[in-house]
C-alpha atoms as a PDB file:
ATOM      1  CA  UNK A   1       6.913  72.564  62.108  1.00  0.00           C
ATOM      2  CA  UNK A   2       3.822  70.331  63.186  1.00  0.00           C
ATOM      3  CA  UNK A   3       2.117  73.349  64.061  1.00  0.00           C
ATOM      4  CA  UNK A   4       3.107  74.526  60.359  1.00  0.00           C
ATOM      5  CA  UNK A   5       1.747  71.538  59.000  1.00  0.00           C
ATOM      6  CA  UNK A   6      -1.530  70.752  61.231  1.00  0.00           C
ATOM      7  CA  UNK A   7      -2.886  74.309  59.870  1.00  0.00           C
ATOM      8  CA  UNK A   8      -1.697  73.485  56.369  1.00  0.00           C
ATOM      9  CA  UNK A   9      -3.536  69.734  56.612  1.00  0.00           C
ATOM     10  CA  UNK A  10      -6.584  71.649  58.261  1.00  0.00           C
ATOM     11  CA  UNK A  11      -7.050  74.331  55.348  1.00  0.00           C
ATOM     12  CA  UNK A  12      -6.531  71.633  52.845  1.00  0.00           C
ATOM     13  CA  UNK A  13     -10.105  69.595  54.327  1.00  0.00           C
ATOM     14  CA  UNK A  14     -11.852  73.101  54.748  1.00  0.00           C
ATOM     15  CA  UNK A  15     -11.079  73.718  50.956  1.00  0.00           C
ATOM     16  CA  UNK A  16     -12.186  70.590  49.669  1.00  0.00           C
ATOM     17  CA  UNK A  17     -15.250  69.981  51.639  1.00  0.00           C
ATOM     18  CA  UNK A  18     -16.390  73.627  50.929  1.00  0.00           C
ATOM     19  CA  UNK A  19     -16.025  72.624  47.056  1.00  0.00           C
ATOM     20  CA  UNK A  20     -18.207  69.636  47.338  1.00  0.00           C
ATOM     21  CA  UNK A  21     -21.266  71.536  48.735  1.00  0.00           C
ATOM     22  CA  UNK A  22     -24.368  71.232  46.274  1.00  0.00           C
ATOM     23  CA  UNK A  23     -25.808  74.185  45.064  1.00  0.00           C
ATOM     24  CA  UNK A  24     -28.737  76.033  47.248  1.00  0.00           C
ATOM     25  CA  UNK A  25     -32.091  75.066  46.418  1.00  0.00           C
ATOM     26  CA  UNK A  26     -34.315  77.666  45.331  1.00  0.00           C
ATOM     27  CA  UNK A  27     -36.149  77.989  48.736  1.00  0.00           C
ATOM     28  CA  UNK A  28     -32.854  78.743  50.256  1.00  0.00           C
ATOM     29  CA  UNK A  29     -32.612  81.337  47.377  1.00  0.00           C
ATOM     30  CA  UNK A  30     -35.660  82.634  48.170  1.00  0.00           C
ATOM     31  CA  UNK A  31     -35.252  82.539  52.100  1.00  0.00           C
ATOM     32  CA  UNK A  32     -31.569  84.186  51.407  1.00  0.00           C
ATOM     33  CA  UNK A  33     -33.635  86.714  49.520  1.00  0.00           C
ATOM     34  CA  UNK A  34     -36.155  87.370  52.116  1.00  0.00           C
ATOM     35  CA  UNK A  35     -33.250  87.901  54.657  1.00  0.00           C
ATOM     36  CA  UNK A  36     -31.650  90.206  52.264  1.00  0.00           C
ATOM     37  CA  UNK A  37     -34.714  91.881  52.267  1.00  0.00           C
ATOM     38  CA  UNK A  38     -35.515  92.284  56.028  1.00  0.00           C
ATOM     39  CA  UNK A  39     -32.034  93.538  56.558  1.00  0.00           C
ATOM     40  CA  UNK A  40     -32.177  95.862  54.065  1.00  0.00           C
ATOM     41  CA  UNK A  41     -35.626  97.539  55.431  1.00  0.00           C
ATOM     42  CA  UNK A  42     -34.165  97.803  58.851  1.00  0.00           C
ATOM     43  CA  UNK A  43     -30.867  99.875  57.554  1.00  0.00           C
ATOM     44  CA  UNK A  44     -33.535 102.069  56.256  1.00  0.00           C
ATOM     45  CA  UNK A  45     -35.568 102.230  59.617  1.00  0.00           C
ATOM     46  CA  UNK A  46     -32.557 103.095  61.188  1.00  0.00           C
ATOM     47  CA  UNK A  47     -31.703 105.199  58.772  1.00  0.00           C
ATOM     48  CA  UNK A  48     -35.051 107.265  59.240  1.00  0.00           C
ATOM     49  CA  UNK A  49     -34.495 107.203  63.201  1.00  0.00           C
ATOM     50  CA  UNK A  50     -31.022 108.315  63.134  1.00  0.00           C
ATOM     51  CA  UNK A  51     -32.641 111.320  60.508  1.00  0.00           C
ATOM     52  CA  UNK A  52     -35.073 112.355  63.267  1.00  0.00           C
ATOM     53  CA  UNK A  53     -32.589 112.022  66.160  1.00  0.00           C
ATOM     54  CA  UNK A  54     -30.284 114.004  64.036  1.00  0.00           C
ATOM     55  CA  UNK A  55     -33.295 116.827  63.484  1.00  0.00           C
ATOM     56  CA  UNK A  56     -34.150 116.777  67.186  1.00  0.00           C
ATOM     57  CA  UNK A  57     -30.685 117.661  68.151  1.00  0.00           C
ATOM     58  CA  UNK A  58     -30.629 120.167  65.789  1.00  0.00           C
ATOM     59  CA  UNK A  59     -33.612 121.761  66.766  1.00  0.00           C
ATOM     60  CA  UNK A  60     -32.835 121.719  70.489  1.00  0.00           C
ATOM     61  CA  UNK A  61     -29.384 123.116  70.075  1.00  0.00           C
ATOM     62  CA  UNK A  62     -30.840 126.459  68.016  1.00  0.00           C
ATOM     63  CA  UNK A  63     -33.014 126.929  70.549  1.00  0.00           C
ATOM     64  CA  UNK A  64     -31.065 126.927  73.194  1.00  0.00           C
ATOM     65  CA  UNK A  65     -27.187 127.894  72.152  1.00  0.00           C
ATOM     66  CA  UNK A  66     -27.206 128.940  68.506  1.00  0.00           C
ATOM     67  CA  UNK A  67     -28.028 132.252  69.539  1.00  0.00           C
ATOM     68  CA  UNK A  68     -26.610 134.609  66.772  1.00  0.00           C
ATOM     69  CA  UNK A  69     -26.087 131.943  64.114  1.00  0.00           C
ATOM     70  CA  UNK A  70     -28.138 131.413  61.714  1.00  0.00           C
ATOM     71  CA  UNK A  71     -29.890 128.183  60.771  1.00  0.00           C
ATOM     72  CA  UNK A  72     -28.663 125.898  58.164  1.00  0.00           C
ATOM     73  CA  UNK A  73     -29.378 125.594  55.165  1.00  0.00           C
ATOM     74  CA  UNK A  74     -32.393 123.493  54.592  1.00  0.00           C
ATOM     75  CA  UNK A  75     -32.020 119.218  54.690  1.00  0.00           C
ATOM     76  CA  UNK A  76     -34.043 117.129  52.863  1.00  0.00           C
ATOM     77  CA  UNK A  77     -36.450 115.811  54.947  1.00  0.00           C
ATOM     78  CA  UNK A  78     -36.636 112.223  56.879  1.00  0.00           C
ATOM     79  CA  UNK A  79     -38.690 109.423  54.607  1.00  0.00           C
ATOM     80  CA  UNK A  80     -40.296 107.269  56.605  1.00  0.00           C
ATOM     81  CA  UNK A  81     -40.074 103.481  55.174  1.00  0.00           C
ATOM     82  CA  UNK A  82     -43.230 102.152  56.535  1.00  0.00           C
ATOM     83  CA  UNK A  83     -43.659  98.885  57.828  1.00  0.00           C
ATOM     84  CA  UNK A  84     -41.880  95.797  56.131  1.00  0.00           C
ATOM     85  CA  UNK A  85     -44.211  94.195  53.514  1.00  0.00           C
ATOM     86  CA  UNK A  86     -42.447  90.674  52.602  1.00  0.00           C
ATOM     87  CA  UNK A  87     -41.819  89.948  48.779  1.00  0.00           C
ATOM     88  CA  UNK A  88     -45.216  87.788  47.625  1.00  0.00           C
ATOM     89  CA  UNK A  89     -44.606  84.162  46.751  1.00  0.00           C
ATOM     90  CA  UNK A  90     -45.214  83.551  43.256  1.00  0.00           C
ATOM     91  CA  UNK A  91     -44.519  79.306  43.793  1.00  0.00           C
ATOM     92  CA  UNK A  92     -48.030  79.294  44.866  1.00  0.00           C
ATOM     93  CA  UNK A  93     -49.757  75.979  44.059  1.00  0.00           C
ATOM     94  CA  UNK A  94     -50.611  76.249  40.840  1.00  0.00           C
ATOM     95  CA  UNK A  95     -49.621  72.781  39.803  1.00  0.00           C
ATOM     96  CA  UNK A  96     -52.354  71.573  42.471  1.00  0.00           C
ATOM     97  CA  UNK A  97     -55.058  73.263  40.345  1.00  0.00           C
ATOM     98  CA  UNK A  98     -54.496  72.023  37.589  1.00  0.00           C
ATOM     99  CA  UNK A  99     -56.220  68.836  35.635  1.00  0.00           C
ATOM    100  CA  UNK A 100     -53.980  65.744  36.127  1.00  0.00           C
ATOM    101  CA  UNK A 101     -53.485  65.104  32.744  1.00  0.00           C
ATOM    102  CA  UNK A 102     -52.628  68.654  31.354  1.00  0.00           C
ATOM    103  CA  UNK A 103     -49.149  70.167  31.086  1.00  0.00           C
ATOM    104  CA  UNK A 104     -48.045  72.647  33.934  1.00  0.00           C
ATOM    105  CA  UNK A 105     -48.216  76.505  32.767  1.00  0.00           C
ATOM    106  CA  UNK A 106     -44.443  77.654  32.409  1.00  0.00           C
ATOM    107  CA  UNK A 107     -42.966  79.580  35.216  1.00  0.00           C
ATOM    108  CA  UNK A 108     -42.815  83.421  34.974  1.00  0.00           C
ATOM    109  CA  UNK A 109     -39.600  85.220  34.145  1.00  0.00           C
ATOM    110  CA  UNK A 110     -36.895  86.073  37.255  1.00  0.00           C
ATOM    111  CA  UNK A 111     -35.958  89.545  37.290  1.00  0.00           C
ATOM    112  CA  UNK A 112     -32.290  90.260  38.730  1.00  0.00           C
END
């Protein structure tokens, strides 16, 4: 029972102290983002390696057991992804290069 209620008494505090966190600035948006974006660009690296492995094995085993089978049919081919090229910062300083007494240029549209 005072294990029963310990847990209860523990989930309660975890509830409300997870609804009193403030919202994430927008350069933890943006470093969220970035993240999002690195991760994403190494599923696809791995992606492209696991494509080659895949072709390698393929390759290997034809030549040396598939005697008397035919090939498959043809795969699309592996896409390389390139190197990772991180998203440019548009919160540049542009507020710095402007005079003091003039109004700040609005910011530019968010897509998604």
């Amino acid at each position: 029972m005072k294990k029963t209620l310990l847990v209860l008494s523990a989930l309660a505090i975890g509830f409300s102290a997870a609804a009193k966190l403030p919202a994430p600035s927008e350069e933890a948006k943006a470093k969220a983002a970035e993240a999002a974006a690195k991760t994403a660009h190494g599923n696809k690296v791995a992606d492209f390696q696991l494509c080659k492995s895949r072709e390698k094995v393929a390759a290997h085993y034809y030549k040396t057991n598939g005697k008397g089978k035919a090939a498959p049919a043809a795969t699309p081919a592996c896409t390389d992804p390139g190197a990772y090229k991180p998203a440019e910062t548009t919160a540049a300083a542009p507020a710095a290069a402007s005079p003091a007494g003039a109004k700040p240029a609005a910011a530019p549209a968010k897509k998604g």
